[in-house]
N, C-alpha and C. Protein backbone atom coordinates (compact mmCIF):
# COMPACT_ATOMS: atom_id res chain seq x y z
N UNK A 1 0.84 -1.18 0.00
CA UNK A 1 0.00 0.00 0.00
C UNK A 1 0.88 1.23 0.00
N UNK A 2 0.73 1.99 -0.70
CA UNK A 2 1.36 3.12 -1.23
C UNK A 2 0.74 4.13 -0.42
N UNK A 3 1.48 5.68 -0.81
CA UNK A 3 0.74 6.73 -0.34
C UNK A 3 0.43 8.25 -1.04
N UNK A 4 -0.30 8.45 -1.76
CA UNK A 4 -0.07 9.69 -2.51
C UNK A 4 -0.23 10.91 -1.54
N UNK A 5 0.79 11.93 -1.79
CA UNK A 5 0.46 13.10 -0.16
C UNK A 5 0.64 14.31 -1.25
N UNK A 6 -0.27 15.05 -1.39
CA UNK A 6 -0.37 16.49 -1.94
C UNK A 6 -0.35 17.69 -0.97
N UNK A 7 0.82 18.11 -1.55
CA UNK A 7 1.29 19.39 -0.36
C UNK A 7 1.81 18.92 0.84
N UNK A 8 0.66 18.46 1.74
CA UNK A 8 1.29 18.12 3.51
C UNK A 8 0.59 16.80 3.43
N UNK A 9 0.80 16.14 4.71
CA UNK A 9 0.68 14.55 4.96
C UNK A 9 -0.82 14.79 5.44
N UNK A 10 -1.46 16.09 5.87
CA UNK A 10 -3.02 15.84 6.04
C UNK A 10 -4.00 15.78 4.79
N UNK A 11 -3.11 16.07 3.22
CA UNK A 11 -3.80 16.16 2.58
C UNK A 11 -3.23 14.63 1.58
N UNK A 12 -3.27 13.68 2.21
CA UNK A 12 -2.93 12.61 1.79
C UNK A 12 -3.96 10.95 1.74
N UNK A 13 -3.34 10.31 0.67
CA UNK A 13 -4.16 9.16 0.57
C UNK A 13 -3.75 8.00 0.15
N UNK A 14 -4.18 6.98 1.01
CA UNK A 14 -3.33 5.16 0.70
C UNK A 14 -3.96 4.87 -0.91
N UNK A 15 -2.59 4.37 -1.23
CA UNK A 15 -3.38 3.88 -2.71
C UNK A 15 -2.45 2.57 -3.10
N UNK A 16 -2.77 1.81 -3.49
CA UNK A 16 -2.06 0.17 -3.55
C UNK A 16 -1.22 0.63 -4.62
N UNK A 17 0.23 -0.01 -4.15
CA UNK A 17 1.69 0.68 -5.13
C UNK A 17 1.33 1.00 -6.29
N UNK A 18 0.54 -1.19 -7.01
CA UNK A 18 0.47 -1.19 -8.59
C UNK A 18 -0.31 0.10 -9.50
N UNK A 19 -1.56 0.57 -8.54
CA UNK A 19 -2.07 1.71 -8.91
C UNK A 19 -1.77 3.05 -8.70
N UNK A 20 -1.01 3.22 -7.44
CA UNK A 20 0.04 4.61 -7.59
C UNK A 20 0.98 4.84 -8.58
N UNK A 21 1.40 3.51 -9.18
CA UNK A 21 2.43 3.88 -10.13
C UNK A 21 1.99 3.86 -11.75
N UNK A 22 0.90 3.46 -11.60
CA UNK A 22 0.22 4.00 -13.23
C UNK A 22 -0.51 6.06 -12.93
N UNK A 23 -1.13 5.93 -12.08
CA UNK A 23 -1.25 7.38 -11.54
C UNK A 23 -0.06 8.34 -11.78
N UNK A 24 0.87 7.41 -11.29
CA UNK A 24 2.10 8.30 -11.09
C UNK A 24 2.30 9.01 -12.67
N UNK A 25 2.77 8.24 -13.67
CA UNK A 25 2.87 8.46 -15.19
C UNK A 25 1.84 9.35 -15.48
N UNK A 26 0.32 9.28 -15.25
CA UNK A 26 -0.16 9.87 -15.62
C UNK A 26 -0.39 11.47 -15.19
N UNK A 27 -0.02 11.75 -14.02
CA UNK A 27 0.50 13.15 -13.21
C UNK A 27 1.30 13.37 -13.90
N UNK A 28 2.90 12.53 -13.92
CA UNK A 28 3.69 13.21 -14.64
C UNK A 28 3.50 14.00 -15.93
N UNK A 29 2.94 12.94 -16.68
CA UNK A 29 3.03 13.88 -18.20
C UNK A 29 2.24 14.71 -18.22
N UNK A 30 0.75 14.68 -17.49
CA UNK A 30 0.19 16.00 -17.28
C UNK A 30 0.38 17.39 -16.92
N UNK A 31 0.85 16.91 -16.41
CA UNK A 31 1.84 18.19 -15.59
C UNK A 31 2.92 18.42 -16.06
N UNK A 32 3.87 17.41 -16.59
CA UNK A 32 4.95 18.10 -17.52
C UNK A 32 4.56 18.80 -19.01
N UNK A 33 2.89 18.81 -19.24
CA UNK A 33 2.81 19.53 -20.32
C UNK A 33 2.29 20.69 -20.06
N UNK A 34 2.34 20.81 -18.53
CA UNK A 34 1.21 22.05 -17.88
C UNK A 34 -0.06 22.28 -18.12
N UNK A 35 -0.64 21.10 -17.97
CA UNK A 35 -1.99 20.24 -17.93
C UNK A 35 -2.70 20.23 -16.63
N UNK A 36 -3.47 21.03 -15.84
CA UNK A 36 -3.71 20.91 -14.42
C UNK A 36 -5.13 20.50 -14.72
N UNK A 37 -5.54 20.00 -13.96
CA UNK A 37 -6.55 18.78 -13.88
C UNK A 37 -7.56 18.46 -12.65
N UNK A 38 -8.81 17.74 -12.42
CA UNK A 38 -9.07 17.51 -11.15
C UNK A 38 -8.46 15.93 -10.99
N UNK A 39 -8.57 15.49 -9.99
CA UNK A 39 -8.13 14.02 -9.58
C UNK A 39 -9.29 13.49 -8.57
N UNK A 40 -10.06 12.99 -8.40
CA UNK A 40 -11.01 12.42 -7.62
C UNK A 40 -10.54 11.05 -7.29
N UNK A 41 -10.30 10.88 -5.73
CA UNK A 41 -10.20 9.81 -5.26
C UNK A 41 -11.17 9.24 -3.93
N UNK A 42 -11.05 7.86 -3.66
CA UNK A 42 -12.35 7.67 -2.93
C UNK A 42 -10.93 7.22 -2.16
N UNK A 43 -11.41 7.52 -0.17
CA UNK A 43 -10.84 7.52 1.00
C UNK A 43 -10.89 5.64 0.96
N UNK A 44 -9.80 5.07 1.69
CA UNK A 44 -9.64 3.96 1.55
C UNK A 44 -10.79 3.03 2.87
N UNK A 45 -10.93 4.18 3.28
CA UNK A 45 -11.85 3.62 5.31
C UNK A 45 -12.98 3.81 4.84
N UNK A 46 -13.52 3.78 3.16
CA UNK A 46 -14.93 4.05 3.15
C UNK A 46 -15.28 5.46 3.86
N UNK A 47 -14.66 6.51 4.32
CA UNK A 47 -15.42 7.94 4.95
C UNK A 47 -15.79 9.05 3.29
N UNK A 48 -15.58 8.37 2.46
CA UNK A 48 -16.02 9.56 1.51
C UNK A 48 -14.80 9.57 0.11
N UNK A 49 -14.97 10.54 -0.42
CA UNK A 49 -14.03 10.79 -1.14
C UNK A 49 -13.58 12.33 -1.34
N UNK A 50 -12.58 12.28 -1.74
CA UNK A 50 -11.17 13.58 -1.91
C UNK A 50 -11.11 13.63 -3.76
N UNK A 51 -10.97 15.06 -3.53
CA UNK A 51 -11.04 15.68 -4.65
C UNK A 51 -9.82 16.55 -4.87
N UNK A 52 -8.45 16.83 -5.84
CA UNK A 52 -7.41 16.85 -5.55
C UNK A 52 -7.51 18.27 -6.57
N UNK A 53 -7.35 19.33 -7.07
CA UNK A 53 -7.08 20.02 -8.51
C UNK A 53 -5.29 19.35 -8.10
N UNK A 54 -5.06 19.16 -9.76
CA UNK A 54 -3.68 18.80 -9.97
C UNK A 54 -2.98 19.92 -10.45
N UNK A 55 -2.15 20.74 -9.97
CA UNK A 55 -1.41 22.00 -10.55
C UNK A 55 -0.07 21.59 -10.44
N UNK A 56 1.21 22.32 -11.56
CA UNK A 56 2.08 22.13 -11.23
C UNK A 56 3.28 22.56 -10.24
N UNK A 57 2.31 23.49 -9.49
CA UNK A 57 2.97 24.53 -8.52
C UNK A 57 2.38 23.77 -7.23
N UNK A 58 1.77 22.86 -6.89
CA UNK A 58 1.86 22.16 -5.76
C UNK A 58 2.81 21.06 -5.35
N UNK A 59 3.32 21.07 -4.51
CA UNK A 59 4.36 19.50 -4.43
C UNK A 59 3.47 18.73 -4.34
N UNK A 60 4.19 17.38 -4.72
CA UNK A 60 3.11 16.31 -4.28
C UNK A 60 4.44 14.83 -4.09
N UNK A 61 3.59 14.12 -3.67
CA UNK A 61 5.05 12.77 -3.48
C UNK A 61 4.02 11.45 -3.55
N UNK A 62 4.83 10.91 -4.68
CA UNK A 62 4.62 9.42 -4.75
C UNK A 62 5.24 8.58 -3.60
N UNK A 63 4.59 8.18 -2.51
CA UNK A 63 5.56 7.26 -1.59
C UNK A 63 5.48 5.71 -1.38
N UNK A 64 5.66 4.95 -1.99
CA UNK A 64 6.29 3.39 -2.66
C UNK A 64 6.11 2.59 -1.33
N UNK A 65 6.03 1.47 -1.18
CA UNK A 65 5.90 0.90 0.48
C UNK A 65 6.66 -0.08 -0.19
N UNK A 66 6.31 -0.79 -1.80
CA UNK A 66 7.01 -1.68 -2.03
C UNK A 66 8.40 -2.01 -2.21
N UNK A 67 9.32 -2.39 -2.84
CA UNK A 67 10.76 -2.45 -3.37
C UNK A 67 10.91 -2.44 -4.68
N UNK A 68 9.76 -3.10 -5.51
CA UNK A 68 10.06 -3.54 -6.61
C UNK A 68 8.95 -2.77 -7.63
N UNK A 69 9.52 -2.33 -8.74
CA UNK A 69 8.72 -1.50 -9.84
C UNK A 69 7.81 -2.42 -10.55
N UNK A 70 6.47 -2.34 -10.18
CA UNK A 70 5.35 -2.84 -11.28
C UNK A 70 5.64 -3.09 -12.61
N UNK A 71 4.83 -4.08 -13.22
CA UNK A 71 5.03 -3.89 -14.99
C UNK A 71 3.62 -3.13 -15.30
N UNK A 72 4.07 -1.98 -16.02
CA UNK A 72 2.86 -1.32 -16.44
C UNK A 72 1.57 -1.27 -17.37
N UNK A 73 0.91 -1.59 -17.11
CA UNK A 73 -0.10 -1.92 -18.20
C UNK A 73 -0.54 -0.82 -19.08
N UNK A 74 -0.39 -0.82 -20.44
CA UNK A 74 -0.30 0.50 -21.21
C UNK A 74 -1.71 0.82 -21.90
N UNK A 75 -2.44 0.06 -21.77
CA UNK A 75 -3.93 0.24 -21.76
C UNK A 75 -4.58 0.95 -20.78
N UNK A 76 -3.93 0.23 -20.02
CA UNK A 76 -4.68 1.21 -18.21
C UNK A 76 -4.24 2.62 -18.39
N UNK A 77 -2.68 2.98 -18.52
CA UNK A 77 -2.32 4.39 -18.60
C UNK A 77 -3.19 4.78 -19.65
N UNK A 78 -3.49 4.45 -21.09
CA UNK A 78 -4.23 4.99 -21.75
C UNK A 78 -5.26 5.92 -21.47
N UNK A 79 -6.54 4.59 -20.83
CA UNK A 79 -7.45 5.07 -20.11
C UNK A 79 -7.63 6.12 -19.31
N UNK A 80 -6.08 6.21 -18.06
CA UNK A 80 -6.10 6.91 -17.09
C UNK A 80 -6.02 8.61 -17.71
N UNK A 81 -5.25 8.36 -18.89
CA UNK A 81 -5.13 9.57 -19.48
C UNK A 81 -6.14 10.21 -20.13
N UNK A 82 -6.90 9.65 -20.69
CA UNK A 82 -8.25 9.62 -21.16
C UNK A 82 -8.81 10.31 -20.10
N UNK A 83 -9.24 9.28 -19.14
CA UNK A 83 -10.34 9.84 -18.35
C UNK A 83 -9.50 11.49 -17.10
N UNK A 84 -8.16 11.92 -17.11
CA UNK A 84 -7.44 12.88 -16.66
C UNK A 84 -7.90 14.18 -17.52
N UNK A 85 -7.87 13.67 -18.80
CA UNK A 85 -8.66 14.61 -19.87
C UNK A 85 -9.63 15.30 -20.37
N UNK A 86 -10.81 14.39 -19.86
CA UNK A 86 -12.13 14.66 -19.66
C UNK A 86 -12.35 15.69 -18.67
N UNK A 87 -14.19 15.75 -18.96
CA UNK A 87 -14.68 16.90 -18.07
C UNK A 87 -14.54 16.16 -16.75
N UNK A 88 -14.43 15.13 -15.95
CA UNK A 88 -14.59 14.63 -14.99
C UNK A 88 -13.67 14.28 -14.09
N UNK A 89 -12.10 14.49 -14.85
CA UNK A 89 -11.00 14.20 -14.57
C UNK A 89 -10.98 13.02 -14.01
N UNK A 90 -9.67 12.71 -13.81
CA UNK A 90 -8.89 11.36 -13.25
C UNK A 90 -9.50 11.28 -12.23
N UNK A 91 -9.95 10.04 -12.20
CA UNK A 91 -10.59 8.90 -10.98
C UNK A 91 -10.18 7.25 -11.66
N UNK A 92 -9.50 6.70 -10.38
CA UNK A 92 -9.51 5.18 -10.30
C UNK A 92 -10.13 4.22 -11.00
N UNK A 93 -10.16 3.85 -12.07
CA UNK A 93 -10.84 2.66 -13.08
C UNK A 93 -10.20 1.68 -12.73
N UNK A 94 -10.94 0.33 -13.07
CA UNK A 94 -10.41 -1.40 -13.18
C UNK A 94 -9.41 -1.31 -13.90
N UNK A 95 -8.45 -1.63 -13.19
CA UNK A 95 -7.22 -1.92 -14.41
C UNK A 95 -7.79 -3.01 -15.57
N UNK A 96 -7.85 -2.74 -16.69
CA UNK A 96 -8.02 -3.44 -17.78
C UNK A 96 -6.76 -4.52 -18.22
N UNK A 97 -7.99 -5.72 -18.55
CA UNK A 97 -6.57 -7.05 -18.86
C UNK A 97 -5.33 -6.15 -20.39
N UNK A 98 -4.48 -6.63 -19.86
CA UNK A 98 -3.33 -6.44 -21.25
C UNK A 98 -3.72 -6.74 -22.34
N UNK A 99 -2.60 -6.03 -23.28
CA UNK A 99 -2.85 -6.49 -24.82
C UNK A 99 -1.99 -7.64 -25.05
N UNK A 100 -2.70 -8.49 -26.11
CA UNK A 100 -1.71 -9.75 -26.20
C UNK A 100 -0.24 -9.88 -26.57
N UNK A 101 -0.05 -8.50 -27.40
CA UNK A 101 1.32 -8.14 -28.34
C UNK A 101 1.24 -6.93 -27.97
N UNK A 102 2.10 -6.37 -26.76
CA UNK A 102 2.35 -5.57 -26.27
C UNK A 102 3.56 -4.33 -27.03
N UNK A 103 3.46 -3.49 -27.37
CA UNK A 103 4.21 -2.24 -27.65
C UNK A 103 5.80 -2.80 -27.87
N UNK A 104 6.83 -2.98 -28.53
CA UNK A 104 8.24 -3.11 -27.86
C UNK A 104 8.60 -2.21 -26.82
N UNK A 105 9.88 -2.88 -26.05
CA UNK A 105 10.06 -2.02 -24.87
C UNK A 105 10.93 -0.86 -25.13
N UNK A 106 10.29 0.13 -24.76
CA UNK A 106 11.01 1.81 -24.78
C UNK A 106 10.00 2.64 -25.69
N UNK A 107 9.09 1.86 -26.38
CA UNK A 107 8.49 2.66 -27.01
C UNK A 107 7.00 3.42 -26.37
N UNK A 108 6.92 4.90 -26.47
CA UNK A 108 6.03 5.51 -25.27
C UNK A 108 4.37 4.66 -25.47
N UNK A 109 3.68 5.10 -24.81
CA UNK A 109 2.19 4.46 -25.35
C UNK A 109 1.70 5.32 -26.04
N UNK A 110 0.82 4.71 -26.58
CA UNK A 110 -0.40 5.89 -27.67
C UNK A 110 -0.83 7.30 -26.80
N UNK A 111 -0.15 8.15 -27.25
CA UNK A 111 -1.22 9.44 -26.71
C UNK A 111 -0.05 10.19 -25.61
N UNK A 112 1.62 9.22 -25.30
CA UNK A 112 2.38 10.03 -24.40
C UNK A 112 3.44 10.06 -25.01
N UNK A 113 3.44 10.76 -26.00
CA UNK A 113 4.77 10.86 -26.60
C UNK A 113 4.35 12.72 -26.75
């Protein structure tokens, strides 16, 4: 279980590594294109859900609990980017099963280059 913390540790939220780290990609490039965004996430204790605007003038920290880097599913980032894009912004979807013949490795996914 991971932890995404925007700004200070009260404005923070558990999120399971494999899905912090597709999130993660998708913050990044948003924000490295100066793309600010909403982020809607639901509280892990069931009390509700958090609503984040993503700017690039806020800190924020990916914090890892695991050791080892996920394999990324490049459909899911798709999606995530997709739905970051929309009027509704980024919120948590089912990670979707893989493609059978996956991208070669190094090459970006559809839509992050």
């Amino acid at each position: 279980m991971g932890r995404f913390i925007y700004d200070t540790m009260a404005n923070s939220v558990d999120i399971e590594d494999r899905t912090l780290a597709h999130l993660r990609i998708v913050v990044m490039n948003k924000l490295r294109r100066s793309e600010s965004f909403m982020f809607d996430v639901e509280i892990g204790d069931g009390s509700g859900r958090r609503s984040f605007w993503m700017h690039p003038s806020v800190p924020m920290q990916f914090h890892f609990f695991g050791s080892r880097n996920p394999r990324i599913n490049r459909l899911w980032i798709e999606e995530l980017m997709l739905a970051a894009s929309g009027p509704n912004g980024l919120s948590i979807t089912p990670e979707p099963a893989e493609e059978e013949n996956p991208p070669s490795p190094g090459s970006a996914p559809r839509g992050l280059s």
